[in-house]
PDB file of N, CA and C in Angstrom:
ATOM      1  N   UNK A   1       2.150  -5.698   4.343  1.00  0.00           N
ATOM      2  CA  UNK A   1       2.107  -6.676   3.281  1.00  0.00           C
ATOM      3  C   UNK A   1       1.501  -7.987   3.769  1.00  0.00           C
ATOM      4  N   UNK A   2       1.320  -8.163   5.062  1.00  0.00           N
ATOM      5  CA  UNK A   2       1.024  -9.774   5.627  1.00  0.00           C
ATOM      6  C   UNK A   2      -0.334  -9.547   5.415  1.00  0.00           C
ATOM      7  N   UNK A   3      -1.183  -8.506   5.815  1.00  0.00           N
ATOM      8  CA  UNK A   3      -2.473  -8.629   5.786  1.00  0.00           C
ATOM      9  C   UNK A   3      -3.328  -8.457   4.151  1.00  0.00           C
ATOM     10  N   UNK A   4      -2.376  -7.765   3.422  1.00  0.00           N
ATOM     11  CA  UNK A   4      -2.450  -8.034   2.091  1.00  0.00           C
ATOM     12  C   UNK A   4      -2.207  -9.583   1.140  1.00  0.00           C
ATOM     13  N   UNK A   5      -1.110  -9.999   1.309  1.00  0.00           N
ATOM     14  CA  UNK A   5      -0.863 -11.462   0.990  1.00  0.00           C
ATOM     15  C   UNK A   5      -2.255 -11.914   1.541  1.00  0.00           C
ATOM     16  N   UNK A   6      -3.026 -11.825   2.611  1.00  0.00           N
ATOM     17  CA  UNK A   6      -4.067 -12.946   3.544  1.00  0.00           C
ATOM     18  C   UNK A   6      -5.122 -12.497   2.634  1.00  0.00           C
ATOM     19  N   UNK A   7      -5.399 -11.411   2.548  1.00  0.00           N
ATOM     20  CA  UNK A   7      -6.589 -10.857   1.871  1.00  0.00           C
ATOM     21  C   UNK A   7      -6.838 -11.574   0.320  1.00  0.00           C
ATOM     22  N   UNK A   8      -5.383 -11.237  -0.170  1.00  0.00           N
ATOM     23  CA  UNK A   8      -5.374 -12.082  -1.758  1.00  0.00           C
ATOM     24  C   UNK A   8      -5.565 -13.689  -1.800  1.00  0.00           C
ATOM     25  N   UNK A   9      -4.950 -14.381  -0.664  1.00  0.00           N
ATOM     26  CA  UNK A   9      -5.019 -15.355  -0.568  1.00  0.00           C
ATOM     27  C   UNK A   9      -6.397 -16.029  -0.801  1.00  0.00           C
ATOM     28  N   UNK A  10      -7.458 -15.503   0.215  1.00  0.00           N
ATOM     29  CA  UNK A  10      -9.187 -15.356   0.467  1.00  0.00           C
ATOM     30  C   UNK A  10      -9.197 -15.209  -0.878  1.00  0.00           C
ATOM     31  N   UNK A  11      -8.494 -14.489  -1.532  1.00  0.00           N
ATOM     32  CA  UNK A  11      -9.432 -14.237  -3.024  1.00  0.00           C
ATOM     33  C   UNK A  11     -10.183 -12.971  -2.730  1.00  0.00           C
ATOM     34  N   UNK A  12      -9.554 -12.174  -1.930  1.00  0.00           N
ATOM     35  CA  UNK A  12     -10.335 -10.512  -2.108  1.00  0.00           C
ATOM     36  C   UNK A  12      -9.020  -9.652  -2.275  1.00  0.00           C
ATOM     37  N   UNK A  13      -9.330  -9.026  -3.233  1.00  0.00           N
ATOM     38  CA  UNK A  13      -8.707  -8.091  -3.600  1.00  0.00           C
ATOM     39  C   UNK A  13      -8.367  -7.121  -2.774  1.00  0.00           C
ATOM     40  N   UNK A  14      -6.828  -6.837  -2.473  1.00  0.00           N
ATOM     41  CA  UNK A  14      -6.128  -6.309  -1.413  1.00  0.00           C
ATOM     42  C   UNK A  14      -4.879  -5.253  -2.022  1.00  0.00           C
ATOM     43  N   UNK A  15      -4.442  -3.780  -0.996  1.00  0.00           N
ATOM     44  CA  UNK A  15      -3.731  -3.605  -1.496  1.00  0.00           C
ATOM     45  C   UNK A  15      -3.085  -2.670  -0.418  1.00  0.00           C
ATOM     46  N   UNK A  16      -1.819  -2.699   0.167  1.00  0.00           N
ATOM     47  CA  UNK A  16      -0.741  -2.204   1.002  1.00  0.00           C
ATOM     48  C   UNK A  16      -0.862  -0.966   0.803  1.00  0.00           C
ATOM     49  N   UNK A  17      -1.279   0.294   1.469  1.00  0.00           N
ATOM     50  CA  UNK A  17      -1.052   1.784   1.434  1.00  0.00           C
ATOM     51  C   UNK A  17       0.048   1.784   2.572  1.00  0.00           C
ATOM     52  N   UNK A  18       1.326   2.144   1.973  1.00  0.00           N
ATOM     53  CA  UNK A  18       2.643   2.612   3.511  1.00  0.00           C
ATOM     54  C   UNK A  18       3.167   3.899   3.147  1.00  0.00           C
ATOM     55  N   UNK A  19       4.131   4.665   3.503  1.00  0.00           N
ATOM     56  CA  UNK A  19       4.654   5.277   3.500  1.00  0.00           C
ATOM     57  C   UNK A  19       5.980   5.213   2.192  1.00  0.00           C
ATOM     58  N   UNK A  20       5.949   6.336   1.769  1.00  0.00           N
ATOM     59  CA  UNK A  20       7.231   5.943   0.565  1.00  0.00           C
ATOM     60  C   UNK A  20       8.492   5.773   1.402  1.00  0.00           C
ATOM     61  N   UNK A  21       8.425   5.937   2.293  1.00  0.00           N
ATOM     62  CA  UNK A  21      10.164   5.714   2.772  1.00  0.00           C
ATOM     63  C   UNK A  21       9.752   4.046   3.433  1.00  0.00           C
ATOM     64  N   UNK A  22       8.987   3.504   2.653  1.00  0.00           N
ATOM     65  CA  UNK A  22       8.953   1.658   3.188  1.00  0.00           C
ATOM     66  C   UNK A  22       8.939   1.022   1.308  1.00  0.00           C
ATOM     67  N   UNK A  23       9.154   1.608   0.679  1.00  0.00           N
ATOM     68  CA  UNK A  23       9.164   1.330  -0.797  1.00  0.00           C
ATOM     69  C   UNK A  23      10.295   0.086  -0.965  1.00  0.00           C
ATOM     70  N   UNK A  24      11.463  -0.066  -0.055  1.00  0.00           N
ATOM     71  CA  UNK A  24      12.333  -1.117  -0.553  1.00  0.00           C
ATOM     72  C   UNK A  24      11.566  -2.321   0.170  1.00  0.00           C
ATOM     73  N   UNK A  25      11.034  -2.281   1.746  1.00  0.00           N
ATOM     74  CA  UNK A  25      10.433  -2.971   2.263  1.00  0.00           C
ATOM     75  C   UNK A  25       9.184  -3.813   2.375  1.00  0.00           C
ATOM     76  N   UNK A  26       8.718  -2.765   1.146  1.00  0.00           N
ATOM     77  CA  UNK A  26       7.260  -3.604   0.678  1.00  0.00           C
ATOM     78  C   UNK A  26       7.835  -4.294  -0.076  1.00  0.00           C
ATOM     79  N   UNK A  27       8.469  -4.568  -1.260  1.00  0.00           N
ATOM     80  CA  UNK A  27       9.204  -5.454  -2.356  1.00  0.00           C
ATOM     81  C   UNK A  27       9.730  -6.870  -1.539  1.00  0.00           C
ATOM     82  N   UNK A  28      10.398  -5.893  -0.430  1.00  0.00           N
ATOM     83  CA  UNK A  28      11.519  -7.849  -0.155  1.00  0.00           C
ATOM     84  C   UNK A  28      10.271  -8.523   1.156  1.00  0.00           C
ATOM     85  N   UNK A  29       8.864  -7.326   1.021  1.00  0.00           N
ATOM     86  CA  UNK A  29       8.386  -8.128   2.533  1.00  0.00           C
ATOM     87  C   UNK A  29       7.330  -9.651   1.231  1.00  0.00           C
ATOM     88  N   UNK A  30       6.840  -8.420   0.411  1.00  0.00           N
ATOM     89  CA  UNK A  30       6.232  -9.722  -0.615  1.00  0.00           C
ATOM     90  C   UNK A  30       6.482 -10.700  -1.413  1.00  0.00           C
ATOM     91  N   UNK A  31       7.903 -10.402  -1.632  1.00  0.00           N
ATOM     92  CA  UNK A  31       8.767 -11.625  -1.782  1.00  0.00           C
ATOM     93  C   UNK A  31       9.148 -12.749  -0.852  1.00  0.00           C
ATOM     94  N   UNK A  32       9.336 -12.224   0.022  1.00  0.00           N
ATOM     95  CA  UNK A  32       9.755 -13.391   1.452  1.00  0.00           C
ATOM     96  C   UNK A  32       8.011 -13.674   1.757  1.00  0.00           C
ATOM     97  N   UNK A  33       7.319 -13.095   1.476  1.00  0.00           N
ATOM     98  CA  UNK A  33       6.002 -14.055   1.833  1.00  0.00           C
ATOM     99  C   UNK A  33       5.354 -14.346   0.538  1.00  0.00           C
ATOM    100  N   UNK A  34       6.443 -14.443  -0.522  1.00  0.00           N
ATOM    101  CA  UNK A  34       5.862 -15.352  -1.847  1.00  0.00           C
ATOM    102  C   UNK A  34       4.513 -15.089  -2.760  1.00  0.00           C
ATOM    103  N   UNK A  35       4.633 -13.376  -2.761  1.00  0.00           N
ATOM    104  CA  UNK A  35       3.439 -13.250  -3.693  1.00  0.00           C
ATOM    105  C   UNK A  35       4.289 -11.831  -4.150  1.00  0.00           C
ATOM    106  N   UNK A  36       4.855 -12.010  -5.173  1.00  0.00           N
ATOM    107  CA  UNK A  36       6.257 -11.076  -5.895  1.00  0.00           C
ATOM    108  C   UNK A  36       4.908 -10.082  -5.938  1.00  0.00           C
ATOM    109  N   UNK A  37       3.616 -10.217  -6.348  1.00  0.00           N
ATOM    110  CA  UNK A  37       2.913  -9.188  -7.745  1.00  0.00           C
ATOM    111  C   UNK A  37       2.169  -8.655  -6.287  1.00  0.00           C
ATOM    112  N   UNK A  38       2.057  -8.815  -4.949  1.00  0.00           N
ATOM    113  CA  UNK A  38       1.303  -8.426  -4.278  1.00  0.00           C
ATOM    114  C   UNK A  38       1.224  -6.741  -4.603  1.00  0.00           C
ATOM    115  N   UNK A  39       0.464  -6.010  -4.425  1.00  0.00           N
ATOM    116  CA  UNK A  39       0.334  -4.893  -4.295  1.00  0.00           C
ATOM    117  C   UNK A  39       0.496  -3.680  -3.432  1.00  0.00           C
ATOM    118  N   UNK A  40       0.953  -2.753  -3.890  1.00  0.00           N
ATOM    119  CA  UNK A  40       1.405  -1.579  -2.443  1.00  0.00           C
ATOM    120  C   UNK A  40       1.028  -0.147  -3.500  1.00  0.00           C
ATOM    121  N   UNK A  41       0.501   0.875  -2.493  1.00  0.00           N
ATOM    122  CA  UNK A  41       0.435   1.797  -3.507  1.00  0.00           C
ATOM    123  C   UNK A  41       1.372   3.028  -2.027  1.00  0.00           C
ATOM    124  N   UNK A  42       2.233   3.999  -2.341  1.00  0.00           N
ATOM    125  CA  UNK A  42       2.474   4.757  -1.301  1.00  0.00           C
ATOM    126  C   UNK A  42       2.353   5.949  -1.500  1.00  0.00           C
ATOM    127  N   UNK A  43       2.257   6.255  -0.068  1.00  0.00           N
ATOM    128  CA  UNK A  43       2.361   7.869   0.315  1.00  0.00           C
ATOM    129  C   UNK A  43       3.435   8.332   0.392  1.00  0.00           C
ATOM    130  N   UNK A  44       3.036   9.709   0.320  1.00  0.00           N
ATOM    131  CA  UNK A  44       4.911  10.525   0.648  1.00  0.00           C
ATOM    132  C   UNK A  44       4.739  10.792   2.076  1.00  0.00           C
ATOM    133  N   UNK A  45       5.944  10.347   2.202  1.00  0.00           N
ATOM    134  CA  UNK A  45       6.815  10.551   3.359  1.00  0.00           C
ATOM    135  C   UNK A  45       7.192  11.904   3.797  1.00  0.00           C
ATOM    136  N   UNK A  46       6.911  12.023   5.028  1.00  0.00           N
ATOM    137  CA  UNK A  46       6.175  11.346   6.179  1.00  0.00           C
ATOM    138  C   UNK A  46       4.876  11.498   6.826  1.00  0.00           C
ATOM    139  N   UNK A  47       4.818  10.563   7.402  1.00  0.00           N
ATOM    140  CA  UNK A  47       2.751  10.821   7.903  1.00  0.00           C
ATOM    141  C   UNK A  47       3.069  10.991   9.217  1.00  0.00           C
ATOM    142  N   UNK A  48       3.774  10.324  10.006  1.00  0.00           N
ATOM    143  CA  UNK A  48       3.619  10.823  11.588  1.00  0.00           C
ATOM    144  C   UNK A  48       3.296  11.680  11.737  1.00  0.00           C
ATOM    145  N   UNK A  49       4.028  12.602  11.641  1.00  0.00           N
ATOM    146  CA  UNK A  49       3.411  14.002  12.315  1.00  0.00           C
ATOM    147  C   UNK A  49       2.715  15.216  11.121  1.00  0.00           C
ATOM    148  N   UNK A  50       1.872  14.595  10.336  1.00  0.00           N
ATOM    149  CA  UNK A  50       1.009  14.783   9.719  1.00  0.00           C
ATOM    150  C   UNK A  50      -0.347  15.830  10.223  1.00  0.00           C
ATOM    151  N   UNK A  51      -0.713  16.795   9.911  1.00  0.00           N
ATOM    152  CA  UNK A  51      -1.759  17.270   9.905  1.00  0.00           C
ATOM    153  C   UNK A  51      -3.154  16.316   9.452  1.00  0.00           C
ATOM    154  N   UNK A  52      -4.196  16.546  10.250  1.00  0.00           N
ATOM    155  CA  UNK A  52      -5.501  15.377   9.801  1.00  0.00           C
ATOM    156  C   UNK A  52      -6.131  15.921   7.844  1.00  0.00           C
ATOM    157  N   UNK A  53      -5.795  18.003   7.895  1.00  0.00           N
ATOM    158  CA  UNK A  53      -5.861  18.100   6.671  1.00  0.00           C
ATOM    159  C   UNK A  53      -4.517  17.269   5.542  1.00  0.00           C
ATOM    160  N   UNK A  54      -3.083  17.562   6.169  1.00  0.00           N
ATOM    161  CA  UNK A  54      -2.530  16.877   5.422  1.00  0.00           C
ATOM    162  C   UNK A  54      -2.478  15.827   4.982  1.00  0.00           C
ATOM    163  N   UNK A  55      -3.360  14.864   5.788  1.00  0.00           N
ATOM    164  CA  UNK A  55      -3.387  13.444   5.300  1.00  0.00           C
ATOM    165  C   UNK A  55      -4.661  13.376   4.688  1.00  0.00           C
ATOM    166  N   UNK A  56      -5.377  14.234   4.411  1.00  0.00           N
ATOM    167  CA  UNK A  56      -6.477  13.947   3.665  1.00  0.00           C
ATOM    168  C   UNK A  56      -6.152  14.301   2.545  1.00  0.00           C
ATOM    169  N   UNK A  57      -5.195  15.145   2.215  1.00  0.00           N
ATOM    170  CA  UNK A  57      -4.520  15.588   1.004  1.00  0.00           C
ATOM    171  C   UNK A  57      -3.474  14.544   0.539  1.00  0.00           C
ATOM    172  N   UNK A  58      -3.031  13.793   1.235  1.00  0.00           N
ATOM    173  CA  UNK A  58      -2.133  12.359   0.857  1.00  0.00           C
ATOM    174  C   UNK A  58      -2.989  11.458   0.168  1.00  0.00           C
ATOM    175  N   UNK A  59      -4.239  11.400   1.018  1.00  0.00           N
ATOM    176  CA  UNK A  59      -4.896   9.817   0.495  1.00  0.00           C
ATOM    177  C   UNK A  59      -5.603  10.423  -0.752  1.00  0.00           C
ATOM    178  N   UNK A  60      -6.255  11.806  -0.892  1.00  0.00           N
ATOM    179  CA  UNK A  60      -6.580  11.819  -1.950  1.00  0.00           C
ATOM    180  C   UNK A  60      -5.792  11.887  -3.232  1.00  0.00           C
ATOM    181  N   UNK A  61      -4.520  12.152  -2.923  1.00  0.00           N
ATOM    182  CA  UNK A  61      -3.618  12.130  -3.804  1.00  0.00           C
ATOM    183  C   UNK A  61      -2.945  10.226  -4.216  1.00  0.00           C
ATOM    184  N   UNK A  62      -3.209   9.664  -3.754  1.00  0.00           N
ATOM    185  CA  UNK A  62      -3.464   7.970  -4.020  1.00  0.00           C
ATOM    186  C   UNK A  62      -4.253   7.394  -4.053  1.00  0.00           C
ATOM    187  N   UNK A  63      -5.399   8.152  -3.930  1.00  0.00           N
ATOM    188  CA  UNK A  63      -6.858   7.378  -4.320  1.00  0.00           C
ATOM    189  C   UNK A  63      -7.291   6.358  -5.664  1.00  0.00           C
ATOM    190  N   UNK A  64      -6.497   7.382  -6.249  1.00  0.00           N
ATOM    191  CA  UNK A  64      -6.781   6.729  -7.893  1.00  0.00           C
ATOM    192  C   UNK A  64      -5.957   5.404  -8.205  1.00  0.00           C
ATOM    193  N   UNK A  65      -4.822   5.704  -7.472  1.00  0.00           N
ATOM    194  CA  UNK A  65      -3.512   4.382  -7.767  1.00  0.00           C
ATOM    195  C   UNK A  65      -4.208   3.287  -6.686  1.00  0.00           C
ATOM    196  N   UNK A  66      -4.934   3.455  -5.673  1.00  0.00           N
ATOM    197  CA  UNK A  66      -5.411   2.496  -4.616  1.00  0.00           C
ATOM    198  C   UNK A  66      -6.322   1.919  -5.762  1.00  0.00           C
ATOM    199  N   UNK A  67      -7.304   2.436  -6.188  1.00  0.00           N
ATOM    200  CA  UNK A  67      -8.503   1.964  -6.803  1.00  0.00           C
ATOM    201  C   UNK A  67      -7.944   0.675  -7.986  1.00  0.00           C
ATOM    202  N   UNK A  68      -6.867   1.609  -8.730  1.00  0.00           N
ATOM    203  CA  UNK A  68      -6.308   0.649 -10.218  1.00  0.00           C
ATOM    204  C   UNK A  68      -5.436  -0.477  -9.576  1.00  0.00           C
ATOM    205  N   UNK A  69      -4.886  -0.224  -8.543  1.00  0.00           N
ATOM    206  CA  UNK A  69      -4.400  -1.512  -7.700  1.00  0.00           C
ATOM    207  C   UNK A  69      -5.241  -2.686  -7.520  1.00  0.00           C
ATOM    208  N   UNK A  70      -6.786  -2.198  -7.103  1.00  0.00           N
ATOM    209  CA  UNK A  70      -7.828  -3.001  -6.672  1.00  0.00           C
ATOM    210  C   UNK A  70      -8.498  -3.652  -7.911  1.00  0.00           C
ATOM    211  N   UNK A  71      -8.091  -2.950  -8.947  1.00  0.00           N
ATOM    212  CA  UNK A  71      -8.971  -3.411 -10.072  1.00  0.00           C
ATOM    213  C   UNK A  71      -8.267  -3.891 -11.399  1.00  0.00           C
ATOM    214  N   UNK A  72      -6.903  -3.848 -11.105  1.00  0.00           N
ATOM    215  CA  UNK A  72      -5.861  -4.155 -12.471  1.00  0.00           C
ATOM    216  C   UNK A  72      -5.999  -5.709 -12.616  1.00  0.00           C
TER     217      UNK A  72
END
């Protein structure tokens, strides 16, 4: 979320891809750094030990919510 807040700040459109098991943590991290509406779009949990196909099957499966994040 910090490098997101910085990005919006600049005035470029930014948006947090984490893990769904950080879903409470994106909320109270963009609140404590004062941009409530910042943006996060997530993955399912978990990526660590992720296959390189499985994570290509993650991001394409949030591609679309990344994009409307970037453009809402």
């Amino acid at each position: 979320m910090h490098d997101t807040v910085w990005f919006e700040i600049q005035g470029l459109p930014s948006v947090t891809i984490a893990s769904s098991e950080f879903h409470e943590a994106a909320i109270v991290q963009r609140n404590a750094l004062g941009m409530s509406d910042a943006r996060f779009v997530l993955v399912d949990h978990p990526i660590q030990d992720a296959t390189d196909e499985e994570m290509r099957l993650k991001a394409r499966g949030v591609a679309d919510a990344v994009l409307a994040a970037l453009t809402d």
